[in-house]
N, C-alpha and C. Protein backbone atom coordinates (compact mmCIF):
# COMPACT_ATOMS: atom_id res chain seq x y z
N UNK A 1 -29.17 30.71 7.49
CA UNK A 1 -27.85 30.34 7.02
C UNK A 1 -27.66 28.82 7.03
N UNK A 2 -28.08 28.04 8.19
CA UNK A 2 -28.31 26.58 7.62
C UNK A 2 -28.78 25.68 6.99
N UNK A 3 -30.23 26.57 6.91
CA UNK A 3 -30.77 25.69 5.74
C UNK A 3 -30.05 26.12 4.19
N UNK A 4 -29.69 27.18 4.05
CA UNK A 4 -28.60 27.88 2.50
C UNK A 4 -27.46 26.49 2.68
N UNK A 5 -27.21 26.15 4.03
CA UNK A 5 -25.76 25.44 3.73
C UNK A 5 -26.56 23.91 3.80
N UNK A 6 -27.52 23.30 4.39
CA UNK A 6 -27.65 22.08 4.09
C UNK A 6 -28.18 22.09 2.48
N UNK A 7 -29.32 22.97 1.95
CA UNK A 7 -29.59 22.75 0.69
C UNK A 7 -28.67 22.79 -0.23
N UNK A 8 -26.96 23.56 -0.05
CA UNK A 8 -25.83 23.54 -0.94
C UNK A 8 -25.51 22.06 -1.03
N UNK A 9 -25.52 21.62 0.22
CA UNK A 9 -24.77 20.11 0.21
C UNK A 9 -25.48 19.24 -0.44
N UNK A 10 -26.85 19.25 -0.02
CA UNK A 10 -27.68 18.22 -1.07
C UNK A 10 -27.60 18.35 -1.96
N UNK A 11 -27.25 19.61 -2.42
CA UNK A 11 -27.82 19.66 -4.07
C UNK A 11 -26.20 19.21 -4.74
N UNK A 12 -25.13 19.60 -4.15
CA UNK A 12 -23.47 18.94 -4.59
C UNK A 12 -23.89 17.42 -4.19
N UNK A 13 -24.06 16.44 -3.26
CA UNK A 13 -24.54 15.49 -2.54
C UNK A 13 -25.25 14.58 -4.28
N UNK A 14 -25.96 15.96 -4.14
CA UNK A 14 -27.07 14.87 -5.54
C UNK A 14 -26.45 15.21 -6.88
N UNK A 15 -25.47 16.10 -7.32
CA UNK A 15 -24.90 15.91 -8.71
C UNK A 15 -23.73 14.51 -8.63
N UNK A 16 -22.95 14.98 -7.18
CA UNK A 16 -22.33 13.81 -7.48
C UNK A 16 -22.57 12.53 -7.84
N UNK A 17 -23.80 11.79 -7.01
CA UNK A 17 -24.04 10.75 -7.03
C UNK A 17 -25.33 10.80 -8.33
N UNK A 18 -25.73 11.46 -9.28
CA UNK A 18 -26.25 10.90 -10.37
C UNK A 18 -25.54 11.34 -11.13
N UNK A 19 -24.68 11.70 -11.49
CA UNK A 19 -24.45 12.29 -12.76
C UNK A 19 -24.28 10.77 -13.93
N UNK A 20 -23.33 11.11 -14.72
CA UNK A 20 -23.34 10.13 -15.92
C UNK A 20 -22.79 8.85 -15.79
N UNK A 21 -22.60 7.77 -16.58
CA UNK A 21 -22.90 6.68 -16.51
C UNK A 21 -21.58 6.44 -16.45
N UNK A 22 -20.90 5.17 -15.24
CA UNK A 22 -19.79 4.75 -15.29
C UNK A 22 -19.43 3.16 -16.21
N UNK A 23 -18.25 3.16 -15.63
CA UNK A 23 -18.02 1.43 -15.85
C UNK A 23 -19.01 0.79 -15.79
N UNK A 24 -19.20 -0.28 -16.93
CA UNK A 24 -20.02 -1.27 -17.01
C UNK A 24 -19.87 -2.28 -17.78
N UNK A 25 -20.78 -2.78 -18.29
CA UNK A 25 -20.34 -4.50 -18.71
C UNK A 25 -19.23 -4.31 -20.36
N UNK A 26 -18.32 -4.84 -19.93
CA UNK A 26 -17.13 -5.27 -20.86
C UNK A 26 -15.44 -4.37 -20.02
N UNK A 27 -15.92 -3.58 -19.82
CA UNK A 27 -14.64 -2.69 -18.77
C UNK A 27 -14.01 -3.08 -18.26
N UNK A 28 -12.61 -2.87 -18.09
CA UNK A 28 -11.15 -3.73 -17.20
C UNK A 28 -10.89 -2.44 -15.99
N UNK A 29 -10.93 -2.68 -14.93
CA UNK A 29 -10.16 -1.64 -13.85
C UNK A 29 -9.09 -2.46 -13.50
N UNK A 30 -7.61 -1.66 -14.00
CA UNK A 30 -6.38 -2.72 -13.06
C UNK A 30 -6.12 -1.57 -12.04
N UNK A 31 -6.19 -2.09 -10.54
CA UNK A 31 -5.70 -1.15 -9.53
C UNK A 31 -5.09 -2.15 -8.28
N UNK A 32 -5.33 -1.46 -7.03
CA UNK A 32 -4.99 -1.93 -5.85
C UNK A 32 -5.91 -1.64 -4.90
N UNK A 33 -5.64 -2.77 -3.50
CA UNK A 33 -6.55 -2.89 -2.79
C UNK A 33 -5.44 -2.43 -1.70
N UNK A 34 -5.66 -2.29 -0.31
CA UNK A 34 -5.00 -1.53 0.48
C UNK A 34 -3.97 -0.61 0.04
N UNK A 35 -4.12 0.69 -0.40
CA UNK A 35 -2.75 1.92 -0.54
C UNK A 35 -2.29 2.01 0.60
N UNK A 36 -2.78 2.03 2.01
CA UNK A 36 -1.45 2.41 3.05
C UNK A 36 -1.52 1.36 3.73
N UNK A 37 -1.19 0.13 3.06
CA UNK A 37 -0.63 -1.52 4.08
C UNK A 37 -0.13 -1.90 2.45
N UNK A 38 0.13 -3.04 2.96
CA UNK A 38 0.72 -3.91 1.59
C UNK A 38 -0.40 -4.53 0.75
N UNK A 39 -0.15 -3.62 -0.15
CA UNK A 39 -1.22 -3.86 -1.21
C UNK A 39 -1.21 -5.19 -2.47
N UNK A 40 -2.68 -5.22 -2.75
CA UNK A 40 -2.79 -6.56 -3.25
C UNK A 40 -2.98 -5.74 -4.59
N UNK A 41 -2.37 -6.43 -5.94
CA UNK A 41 -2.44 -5.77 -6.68
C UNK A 41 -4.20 -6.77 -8.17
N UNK A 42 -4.98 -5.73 -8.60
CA UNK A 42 -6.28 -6.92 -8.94
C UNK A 42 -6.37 -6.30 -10.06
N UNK A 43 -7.41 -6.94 -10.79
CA UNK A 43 -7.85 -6.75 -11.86
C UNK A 43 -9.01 -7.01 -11.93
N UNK A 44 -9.74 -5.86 -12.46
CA UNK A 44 -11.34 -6.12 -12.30
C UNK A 44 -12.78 -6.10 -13.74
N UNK A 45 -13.27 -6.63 -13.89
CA UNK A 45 -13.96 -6.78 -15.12
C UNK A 45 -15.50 -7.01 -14.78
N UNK A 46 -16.33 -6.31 -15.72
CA UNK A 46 -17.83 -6.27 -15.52
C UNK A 46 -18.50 -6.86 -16.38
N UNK A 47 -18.86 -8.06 -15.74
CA UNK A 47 -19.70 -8.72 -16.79
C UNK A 47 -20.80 -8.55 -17.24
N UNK A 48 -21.97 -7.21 -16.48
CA UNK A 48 -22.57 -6.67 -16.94
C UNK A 48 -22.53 -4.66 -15.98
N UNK A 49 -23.39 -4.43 -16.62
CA UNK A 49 -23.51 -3.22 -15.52
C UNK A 49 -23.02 -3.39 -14.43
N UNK A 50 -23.55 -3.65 -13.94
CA UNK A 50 -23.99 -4.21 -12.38
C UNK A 50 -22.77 -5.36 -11.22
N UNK A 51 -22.82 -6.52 -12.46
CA UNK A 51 -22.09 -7.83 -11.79
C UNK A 51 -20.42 -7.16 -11.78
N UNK A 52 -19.74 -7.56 -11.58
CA UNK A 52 -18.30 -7.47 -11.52
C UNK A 52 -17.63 -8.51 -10.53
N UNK A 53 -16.16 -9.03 -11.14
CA UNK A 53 -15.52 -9.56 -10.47
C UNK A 53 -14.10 -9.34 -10.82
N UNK A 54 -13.26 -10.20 -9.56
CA UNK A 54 -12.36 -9.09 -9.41
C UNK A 54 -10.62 -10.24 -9.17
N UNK A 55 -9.63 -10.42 -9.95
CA UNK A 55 -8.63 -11.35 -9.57
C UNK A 55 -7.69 -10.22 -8.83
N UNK A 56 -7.37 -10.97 -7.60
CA UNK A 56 -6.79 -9.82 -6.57
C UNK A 56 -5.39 -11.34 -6.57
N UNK A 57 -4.22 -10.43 -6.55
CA UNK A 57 -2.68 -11.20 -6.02
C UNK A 57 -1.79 -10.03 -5.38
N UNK A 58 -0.55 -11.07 -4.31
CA UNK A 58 -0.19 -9.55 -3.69
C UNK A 58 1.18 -10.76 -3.12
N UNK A 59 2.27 -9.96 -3.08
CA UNK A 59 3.27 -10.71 -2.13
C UNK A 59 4.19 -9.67 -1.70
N UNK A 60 4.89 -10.36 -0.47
CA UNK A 60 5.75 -9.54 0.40
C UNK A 60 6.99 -10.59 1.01
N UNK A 61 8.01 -9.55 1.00
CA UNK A 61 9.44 -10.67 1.12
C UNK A 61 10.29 -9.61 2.25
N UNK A 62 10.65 -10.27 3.41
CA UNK A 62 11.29 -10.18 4.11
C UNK A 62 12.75 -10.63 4.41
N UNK A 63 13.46 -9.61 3.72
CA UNK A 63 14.61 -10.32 3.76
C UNK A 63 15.39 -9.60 4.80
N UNK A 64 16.35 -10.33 5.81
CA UNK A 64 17.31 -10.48 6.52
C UNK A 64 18.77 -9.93 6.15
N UNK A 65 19.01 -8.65 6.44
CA UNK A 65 20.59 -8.47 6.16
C UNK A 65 21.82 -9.48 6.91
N UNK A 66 22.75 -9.16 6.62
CA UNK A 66 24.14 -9.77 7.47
C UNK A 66 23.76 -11.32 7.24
N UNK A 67 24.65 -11.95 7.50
CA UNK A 67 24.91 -13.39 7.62
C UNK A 67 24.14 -14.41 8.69
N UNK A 68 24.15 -15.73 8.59
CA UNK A 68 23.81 -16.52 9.81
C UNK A 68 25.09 -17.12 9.98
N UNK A 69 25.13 -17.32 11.87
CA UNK A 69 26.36 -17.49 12.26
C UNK A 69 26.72 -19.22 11.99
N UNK A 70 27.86 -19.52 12.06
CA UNK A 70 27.29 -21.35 11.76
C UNK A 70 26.88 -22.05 12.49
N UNK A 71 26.37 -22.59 11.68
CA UNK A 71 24.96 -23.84 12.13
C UNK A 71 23.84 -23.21 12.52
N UNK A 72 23.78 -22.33 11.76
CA UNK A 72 22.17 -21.30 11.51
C UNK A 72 22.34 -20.89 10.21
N UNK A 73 21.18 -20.73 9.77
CA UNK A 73 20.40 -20.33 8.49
C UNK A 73 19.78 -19.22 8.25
N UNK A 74 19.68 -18.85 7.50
CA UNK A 74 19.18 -17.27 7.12
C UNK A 74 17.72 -17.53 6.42
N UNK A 75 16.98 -17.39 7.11
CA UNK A 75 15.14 -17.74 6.11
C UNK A 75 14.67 -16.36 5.63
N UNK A 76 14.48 -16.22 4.26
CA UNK A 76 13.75 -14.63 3.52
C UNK A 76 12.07 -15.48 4.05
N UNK A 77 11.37 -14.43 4.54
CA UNK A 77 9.99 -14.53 4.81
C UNK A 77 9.30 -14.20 3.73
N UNK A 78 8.30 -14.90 3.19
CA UNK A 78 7.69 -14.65 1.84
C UNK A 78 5.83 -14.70 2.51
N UNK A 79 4.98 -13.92 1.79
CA UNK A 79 4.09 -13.77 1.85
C UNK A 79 3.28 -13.70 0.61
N UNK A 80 2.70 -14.46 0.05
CA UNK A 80 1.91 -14.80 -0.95
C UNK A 80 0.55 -14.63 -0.99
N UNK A 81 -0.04 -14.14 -1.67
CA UNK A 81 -1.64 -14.15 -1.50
C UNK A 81 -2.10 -14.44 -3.12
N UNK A 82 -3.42 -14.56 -3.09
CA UNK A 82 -3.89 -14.83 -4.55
C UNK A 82 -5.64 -15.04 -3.97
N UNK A 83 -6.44 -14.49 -4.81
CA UNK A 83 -8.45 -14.42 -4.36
C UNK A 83 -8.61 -14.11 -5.62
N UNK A 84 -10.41 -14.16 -5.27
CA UNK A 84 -11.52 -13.75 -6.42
C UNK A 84 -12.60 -12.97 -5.69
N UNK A 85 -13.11 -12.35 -6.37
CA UNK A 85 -13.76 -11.83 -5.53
C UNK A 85 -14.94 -11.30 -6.64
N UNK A 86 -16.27 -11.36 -6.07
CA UNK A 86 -17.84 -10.96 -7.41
C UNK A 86 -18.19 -9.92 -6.25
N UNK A 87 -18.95 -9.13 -6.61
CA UNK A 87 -19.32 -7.79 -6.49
C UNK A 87 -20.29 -7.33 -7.44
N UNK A 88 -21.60 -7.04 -6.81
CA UNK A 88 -22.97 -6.33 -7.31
C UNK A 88 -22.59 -4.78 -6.79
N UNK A 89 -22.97 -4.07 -8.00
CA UNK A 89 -22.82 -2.67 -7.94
C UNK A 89 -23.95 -1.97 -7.97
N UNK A 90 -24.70 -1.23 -6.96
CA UNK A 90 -25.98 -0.77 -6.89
C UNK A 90 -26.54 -0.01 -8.04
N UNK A 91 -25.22 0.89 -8.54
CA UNK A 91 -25.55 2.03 -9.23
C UNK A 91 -25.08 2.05 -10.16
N UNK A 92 -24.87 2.84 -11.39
CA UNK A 92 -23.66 2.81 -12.60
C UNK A 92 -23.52 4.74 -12.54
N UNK A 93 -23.58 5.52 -11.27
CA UNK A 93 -23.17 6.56 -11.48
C UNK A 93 -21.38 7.20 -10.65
N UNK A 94 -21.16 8.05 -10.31
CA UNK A 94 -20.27 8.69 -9.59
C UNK A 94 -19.73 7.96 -8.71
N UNK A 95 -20.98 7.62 -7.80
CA UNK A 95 -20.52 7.11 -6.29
C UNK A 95 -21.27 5.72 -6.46
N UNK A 96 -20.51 4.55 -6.67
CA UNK A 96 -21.26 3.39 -6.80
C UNK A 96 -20.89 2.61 -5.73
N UNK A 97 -21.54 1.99 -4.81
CA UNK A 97 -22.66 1.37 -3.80
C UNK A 97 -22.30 0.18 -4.26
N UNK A 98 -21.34 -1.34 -3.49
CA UNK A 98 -21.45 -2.39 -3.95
C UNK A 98 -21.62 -3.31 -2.77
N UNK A 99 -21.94 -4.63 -3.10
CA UNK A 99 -21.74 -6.15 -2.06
C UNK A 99 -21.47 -6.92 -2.96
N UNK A 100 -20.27 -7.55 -1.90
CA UNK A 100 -19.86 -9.06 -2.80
C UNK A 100 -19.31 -9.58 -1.80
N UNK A 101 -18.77 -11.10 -1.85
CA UNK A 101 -18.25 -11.81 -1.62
C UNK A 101 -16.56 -12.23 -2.08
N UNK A 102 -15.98 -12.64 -0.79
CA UNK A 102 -14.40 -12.32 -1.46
C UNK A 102 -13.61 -13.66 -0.57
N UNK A 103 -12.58 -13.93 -1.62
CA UNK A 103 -11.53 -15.46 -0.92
C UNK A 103 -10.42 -15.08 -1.09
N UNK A 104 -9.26 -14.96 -0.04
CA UNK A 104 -8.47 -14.72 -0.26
C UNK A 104 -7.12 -16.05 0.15
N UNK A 105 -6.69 -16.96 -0.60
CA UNK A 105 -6.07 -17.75 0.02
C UNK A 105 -4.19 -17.35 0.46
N UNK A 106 -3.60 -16.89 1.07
CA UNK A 106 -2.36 -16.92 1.50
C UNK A 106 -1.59 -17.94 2.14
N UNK A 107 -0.17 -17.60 1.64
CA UNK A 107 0.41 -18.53 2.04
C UNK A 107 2.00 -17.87 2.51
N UNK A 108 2.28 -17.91 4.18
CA UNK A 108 3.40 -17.40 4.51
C UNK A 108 4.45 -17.97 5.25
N UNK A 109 5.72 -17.49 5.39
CA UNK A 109 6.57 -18.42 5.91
C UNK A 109 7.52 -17.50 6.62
N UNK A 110 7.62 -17.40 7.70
CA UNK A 110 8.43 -16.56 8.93
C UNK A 110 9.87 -16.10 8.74
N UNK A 111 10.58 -14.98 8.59
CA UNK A 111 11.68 -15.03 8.33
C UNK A 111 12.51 -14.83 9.22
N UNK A 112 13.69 -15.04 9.25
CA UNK A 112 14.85 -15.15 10.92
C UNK A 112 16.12 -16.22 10.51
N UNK A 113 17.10 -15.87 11.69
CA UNK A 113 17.79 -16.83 11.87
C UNK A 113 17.60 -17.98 12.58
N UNK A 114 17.60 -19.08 12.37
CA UNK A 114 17.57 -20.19 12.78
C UNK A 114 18.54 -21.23 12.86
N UNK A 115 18.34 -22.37 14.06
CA UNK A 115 19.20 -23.11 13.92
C UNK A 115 18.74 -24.14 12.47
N UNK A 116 19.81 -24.67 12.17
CA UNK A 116 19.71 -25.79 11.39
C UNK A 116 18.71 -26.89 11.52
N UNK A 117 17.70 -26.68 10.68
CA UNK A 117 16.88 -27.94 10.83
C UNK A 117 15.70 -27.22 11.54
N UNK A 118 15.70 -26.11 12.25
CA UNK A 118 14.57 -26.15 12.93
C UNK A 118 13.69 -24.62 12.35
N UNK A 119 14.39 -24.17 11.17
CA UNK A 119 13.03 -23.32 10.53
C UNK A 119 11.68 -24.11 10.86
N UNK A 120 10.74 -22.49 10.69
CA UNK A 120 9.20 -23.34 10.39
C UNK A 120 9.07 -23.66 9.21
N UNK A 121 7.66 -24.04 9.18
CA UNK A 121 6.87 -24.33 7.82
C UNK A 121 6.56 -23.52 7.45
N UNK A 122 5.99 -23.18 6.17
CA UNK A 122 5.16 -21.67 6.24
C UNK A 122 3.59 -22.38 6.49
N UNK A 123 2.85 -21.25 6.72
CA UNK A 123 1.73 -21.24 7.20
C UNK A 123 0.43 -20.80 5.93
N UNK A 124 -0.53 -21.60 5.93
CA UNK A 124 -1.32 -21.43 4.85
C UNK A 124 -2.89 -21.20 6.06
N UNK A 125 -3.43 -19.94 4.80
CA UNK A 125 -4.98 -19.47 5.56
C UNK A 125 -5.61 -18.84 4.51
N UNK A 126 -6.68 -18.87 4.79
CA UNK A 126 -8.41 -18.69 3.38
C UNK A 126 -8.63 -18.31 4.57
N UNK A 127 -8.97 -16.66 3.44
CA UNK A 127 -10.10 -15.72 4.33
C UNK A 127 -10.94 -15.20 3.14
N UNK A 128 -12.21 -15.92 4.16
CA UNK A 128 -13.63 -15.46 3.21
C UNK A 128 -14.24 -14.93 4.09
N UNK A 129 -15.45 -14.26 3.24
CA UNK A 129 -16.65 -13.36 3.96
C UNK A 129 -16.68 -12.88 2.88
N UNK A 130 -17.90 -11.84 3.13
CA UNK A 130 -18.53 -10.44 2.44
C UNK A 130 -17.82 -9.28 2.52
N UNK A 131 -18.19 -8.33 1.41
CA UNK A 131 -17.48 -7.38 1.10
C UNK A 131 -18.53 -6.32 0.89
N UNK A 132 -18.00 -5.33 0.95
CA UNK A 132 -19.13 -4.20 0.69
C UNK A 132 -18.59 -2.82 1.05
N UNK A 133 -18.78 -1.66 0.44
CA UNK A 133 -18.16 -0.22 0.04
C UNK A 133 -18.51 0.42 -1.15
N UNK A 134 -17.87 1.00 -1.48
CA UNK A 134 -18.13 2.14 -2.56
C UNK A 134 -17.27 2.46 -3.37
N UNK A 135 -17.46 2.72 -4.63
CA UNK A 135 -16.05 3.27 -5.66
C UNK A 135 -16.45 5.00 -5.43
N UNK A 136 -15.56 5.75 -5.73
CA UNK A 136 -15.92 7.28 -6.28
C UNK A 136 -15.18 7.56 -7.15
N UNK A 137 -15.90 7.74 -8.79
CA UNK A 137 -15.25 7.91 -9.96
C UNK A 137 -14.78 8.87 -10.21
N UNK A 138 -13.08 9.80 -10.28
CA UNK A 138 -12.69 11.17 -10.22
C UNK A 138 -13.39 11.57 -11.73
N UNK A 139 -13.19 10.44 -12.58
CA UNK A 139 -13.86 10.74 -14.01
C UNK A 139 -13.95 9.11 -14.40
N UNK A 140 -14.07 9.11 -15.79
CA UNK A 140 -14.31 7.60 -16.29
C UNK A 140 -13.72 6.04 -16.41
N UNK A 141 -12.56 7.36 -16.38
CA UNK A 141 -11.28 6.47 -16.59
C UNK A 141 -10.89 6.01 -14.90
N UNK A 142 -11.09 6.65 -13.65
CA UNK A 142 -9.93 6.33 -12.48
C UNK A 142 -11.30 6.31 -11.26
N UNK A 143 -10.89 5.59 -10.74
CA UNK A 143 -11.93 5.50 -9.01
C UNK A 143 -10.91 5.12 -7.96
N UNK A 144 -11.91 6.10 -7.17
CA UNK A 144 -11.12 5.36 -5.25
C UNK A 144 -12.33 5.50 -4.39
N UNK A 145 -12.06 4.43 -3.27
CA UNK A 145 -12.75 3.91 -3.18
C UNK A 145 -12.84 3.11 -1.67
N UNK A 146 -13.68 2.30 -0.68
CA UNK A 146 -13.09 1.79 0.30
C UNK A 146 -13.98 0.87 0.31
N UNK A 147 -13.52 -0.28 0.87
CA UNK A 147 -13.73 -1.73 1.07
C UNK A 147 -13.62 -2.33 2.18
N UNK A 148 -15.31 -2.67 2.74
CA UNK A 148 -14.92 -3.52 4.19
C UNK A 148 -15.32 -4.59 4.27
N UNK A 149 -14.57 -5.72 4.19
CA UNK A 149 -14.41 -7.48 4.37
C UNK A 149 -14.71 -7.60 5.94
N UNK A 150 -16.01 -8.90 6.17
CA UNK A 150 -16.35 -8.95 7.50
C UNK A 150 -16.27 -10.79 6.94
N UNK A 151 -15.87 -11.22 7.59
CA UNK A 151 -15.94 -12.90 6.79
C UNK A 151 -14.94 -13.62 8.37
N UNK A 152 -14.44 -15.07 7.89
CA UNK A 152 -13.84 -16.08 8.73
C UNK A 152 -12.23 -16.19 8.16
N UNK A 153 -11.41 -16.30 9.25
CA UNK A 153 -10.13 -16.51 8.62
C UNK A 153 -9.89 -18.18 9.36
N UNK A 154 -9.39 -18.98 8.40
CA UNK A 154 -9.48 -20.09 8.24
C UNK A 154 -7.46 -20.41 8.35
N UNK A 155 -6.93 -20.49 9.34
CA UNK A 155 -6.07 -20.93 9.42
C UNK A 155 -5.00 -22.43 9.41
N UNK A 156 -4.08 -22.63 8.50
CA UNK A 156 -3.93 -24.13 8.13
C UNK A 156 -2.35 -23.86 8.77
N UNK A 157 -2.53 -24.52 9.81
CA UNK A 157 -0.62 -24.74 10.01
C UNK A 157 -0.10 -26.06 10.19
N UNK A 158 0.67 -26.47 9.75
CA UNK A 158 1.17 -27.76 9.43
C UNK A 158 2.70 -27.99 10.04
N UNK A 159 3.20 -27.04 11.43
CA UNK A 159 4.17 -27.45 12.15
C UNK A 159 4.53 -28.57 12.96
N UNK A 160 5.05 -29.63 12.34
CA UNK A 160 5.57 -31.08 12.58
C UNK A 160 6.07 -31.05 14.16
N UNK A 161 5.32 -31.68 14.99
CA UNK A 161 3.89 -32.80 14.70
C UNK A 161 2.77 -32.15 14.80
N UNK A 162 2.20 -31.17 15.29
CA UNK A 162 1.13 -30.42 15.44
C UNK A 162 0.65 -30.04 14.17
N UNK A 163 -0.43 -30.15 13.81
CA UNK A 163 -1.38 -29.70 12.50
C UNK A 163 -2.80 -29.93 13.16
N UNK A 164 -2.96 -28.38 13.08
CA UNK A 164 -4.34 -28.07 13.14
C UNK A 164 -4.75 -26.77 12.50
N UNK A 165 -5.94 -26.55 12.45
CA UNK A 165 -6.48 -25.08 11.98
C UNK A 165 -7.13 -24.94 12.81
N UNK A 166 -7.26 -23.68 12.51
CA UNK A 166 -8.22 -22.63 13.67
C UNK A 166 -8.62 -21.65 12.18
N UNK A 167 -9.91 -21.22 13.42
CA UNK A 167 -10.78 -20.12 12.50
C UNK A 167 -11.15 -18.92 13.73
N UNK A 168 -10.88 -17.88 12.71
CA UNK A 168 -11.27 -16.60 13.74
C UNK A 168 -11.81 -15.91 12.63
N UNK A 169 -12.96 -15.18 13.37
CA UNK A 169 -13.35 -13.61 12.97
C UNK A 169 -12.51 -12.77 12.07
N UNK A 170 -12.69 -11.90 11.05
CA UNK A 170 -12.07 -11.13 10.71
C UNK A 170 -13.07 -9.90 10.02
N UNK A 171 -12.33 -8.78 10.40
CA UNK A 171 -12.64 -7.48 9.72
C UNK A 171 -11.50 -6.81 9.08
N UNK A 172 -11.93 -6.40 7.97
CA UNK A 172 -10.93 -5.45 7.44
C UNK A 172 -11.39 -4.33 6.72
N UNK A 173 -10.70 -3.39 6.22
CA UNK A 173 -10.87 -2.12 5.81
C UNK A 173 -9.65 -1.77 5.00
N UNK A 174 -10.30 -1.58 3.60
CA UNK A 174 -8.96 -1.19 2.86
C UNK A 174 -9.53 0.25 2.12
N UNK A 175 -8.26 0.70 1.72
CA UNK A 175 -8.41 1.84 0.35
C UNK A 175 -8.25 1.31 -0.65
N UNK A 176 -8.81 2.01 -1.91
CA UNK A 176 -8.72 1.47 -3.46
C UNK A 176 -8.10 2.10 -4.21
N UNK A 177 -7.64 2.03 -5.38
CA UNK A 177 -7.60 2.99 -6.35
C UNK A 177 -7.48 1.88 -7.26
N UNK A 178 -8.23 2.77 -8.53
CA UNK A 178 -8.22 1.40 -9.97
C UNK A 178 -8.39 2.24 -11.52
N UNK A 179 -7.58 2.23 -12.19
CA UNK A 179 -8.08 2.64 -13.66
C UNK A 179 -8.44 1.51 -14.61
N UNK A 180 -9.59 2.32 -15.08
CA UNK A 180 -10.22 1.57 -16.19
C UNK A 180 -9.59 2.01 -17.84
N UNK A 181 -10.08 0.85 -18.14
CA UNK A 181 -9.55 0.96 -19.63
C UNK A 181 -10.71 0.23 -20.28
């Protein structure tokens, strides 16, 4: 009975991953990168089979109900992002196998009440590294997919008088989804 059930799986295992030929060079996928966090919304194009790259943008706004009392201010928190990102695709079938490289530069600014004069700055950071995951094509047209970024986050803060950056480690892990056209 186990070998009946491992040979079922290989053999589903192996239609999925050869069957027919996906996206490839000239193809647009517009989708998103994290579905359950705040997603970056990209656009992706293959310059051949194989190569692909990818314009990823994404923002988030925090806004503050009720009033500031006087001589405080009301700050909406804004979160901006904007990257590129190239990506080699192992395969052109079902389940395609990629590595690339990815930049993501953001730019954010804290939201709250504050006294007068003493909001922050917003805060600017580039996060690069490598990328690497998999698409799974439901059909020709649509893929999902997951993506894990291992790279440096490059932090720029410019709070008067202090300006410095720092760099830390970063990992991430997103979900995909993208239709092609």
């Amino acid at each position: 009975m186990k070998k009946t059930l491992l040979v079922i799986a290989l053999l589903v295992f192996a239609s999925i991953g050869y069957s027919q030929d996906y996206p490839g060079k000239g193809k647009i996928g517009l989708g998103i990168d994290g579905i359950t966090s705040s997603p970056n919304i990209n656009l992706k194009y293959y310059f051949s089979d194989n190569v692909a790259a990818m314009l990823i943008a994404g923002a988030n706004f925090d806004i503050n109900g009720g009033d500031a009392p006087a001589g405080s201010k009301k700050v909406t928190g804004t979160d901006f992002r904007g990257g590129l990102a190239v990506m080699y695709h192992f395969t052109k079938t079902k389940v395609s196998p990629f590595i690339g490289i990815q930049g993501i530069y953001e730019n954010v600014k804290d939201a709250g009440i504050y006294i007068e004069g003493t909001e922050p700055d917003s805060k600017s950071s580039l996060n690069a590294g490598v990328i690497f995951g998999l698409d799974y094509f439901i059909d020709k047209k649509l893929s999902v997919g997951i993506k894990e970024t291992v790279g440096a986050d490059f932090q720029f803060k410019r709070d008067k008088p202090v300006e410095e950056t720092n760099t830390k480690l970063s990992t991430g892990t997103v979900l995909t989804a993208r239709f092609y056209f």
